[in-house]
C-alpha atoms as a PDB file:
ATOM      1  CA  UNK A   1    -153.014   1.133-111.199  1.00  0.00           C
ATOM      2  CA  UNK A   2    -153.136   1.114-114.997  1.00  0.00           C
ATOM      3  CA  UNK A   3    -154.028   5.314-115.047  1.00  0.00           C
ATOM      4  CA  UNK A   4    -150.341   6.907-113.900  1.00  0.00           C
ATOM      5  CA  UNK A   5    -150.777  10.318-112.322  1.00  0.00           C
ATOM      6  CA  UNK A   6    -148.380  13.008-113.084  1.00  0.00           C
ATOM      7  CA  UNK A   7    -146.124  12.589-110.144  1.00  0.00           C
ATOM      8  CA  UNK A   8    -145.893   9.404-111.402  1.00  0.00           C
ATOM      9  CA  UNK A   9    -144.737  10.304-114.506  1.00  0.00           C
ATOM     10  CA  UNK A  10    -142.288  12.670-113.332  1.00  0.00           C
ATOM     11  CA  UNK A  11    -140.808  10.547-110.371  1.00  0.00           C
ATOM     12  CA  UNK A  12    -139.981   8.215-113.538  1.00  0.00           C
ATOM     13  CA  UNK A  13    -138.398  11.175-115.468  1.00  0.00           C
ATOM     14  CA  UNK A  14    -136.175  12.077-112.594  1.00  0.00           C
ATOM     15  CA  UNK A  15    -134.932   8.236-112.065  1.00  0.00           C
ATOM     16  CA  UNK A  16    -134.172   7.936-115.674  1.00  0.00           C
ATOM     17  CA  UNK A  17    -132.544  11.660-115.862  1.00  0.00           C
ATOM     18  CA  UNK A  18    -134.718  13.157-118.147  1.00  0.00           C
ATOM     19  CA  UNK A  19    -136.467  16.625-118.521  1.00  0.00           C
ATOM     20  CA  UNK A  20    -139.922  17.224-119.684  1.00  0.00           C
ATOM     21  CA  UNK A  21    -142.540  19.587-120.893  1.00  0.00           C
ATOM     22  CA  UNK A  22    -145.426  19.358-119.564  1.00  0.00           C
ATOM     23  CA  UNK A  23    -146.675  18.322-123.129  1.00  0.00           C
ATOM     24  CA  UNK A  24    -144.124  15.715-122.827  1.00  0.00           C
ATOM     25  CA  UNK A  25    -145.616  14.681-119.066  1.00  0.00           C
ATOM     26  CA  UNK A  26    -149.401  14.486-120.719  1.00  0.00           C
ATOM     27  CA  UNK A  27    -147.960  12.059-123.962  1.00  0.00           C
ATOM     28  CA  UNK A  28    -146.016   9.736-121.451  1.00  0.00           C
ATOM     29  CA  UNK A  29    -148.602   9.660-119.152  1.00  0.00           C
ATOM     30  CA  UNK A  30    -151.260   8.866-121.849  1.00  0.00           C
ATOM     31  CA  UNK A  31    -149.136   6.224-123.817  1.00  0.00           C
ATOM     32  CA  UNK A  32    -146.898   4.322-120.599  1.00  0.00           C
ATOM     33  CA  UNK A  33    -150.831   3.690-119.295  1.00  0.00           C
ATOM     34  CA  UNK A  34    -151.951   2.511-122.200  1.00  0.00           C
ATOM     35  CA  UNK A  35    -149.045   0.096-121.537  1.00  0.00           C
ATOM     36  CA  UNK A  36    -149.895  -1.019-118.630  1.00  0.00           C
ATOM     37  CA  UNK A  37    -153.385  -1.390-119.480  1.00  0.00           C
ATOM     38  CA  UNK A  38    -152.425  -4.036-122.085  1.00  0.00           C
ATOM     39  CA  UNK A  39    -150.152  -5.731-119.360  1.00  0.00           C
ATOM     40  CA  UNK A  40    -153.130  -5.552-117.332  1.00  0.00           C
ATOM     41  CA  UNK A  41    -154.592  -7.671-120.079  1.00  0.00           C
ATOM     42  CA  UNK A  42    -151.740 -10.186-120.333  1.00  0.00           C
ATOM     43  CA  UNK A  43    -152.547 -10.827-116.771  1.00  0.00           C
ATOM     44  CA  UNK A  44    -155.591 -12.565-117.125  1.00  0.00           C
ATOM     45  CA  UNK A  45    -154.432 -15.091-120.070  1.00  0.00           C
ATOM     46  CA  UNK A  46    -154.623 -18.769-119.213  1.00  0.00           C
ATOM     47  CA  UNK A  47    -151.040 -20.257-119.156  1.00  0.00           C
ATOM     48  CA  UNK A  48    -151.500 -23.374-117.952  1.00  0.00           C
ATOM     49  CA  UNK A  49    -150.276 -26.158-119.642  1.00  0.00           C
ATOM     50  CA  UNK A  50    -147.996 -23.726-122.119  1.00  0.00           C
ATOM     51  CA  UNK A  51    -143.962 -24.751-121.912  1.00  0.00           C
ATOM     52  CA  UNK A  52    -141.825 -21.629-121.115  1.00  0.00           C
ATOM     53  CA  UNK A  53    -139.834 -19.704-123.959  1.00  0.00           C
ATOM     54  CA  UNK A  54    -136.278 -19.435-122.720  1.00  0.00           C
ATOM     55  CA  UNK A  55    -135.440 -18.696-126.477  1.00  0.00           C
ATOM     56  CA  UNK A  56    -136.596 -18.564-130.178  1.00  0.00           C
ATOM     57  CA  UNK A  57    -133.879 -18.947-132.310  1.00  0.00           C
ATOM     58  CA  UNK A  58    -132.848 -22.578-132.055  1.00  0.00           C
ATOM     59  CA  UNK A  59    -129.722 -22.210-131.282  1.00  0.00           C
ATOM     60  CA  UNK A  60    -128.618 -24.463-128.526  1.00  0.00           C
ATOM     61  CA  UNK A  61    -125.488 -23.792-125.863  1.00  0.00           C
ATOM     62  CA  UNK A  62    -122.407 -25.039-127.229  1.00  0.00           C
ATOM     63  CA  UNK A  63    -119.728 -26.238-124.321  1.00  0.00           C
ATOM     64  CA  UNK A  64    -116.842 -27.934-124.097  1.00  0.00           C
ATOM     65  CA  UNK A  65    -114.758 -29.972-121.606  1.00  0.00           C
ATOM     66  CA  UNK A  66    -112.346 -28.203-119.587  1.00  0.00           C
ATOM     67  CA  UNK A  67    -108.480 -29.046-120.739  1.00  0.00           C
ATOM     68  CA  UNK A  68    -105.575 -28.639-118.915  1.00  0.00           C
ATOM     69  CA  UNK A  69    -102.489 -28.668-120.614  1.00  0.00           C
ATOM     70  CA  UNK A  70     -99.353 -28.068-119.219  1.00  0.00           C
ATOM     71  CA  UNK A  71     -96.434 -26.546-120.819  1.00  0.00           C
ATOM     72  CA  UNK A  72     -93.772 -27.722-119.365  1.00  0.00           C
ATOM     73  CA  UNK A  73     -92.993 -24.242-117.603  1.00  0.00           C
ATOM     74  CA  UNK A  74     -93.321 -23.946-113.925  1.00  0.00           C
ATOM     75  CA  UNK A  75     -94.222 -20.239-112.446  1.00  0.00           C
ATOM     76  CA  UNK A  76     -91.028 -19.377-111.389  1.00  0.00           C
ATOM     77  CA  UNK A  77     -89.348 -19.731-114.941  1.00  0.00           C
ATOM     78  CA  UNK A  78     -92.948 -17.721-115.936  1.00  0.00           C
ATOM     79  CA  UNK A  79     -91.928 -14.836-112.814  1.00  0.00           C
ATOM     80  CA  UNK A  80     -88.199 -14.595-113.872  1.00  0.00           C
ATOM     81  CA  UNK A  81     -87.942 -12.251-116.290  1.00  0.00           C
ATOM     82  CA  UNK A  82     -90.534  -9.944-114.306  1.00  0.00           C
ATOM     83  CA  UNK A  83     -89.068  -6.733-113.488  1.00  0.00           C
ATOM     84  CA  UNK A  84     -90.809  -6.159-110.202  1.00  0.00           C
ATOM     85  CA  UNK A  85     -92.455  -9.367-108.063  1.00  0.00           C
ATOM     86  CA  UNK A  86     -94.422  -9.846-104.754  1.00  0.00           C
ATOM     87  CA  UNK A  87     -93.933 -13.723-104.136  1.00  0.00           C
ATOM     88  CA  UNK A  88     -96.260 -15.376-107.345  1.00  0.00           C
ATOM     89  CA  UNK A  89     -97.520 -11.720-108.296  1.00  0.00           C
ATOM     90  CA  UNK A  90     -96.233  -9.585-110.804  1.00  0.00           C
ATOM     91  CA  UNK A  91     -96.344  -6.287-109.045  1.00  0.00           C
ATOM     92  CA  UNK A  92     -97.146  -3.185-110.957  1.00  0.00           C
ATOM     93  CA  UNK A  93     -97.994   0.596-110.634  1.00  0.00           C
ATOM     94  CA  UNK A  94    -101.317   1.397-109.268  1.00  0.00           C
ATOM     95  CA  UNK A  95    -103.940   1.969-112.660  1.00  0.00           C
ATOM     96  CA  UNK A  96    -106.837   4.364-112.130  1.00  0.00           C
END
């Protein structure tokens, strides 16, 4: 499936909302199989024994503990000076 027939090409146009010439149609065609040929190739490379790459960079995930911390204010002092409530929700106009 490495040679992409027109159709092909133009089914992937129309997905990704894009018009072309029929110039355009022949480069695409010739250049996204040429892709896929050398994909084709990365197929057949023996991986075995190789540890994944998740990343390059070395950066590593930096995480902390969760914290609570309480204030001292409950959610009713919070909800008092709201001017328009629905029990523990601060009710507001509809955004759109």
């Amino acid at each position: 499936m490495s040679k992409l027939t027109k159709e092909e090409i133009l089914k992937l146009a129309f997905l990704a909302r894009l018009k072309l010439s029929d110039d355009e149609v022949e480069k695409y065609q010739k250049e996204l199989s040429s892709i896929l040929e050398y994909v084709k190739h990365l197929d057949n490379v023996d991986v075995s024994g190789l540890e994944p790459t998740y990343q390059v960079s070395g950066l590593v995930n930096v995480s902390r503990k969760d914290q609570i911390i309480d204030y001292g204010v409950s959610n009713e002092e919070l909800l008092k000076n709201v001017p328009v409530r629905e029990g523990m929700y601060i009710k507001v106009r509809r955004m759109i």
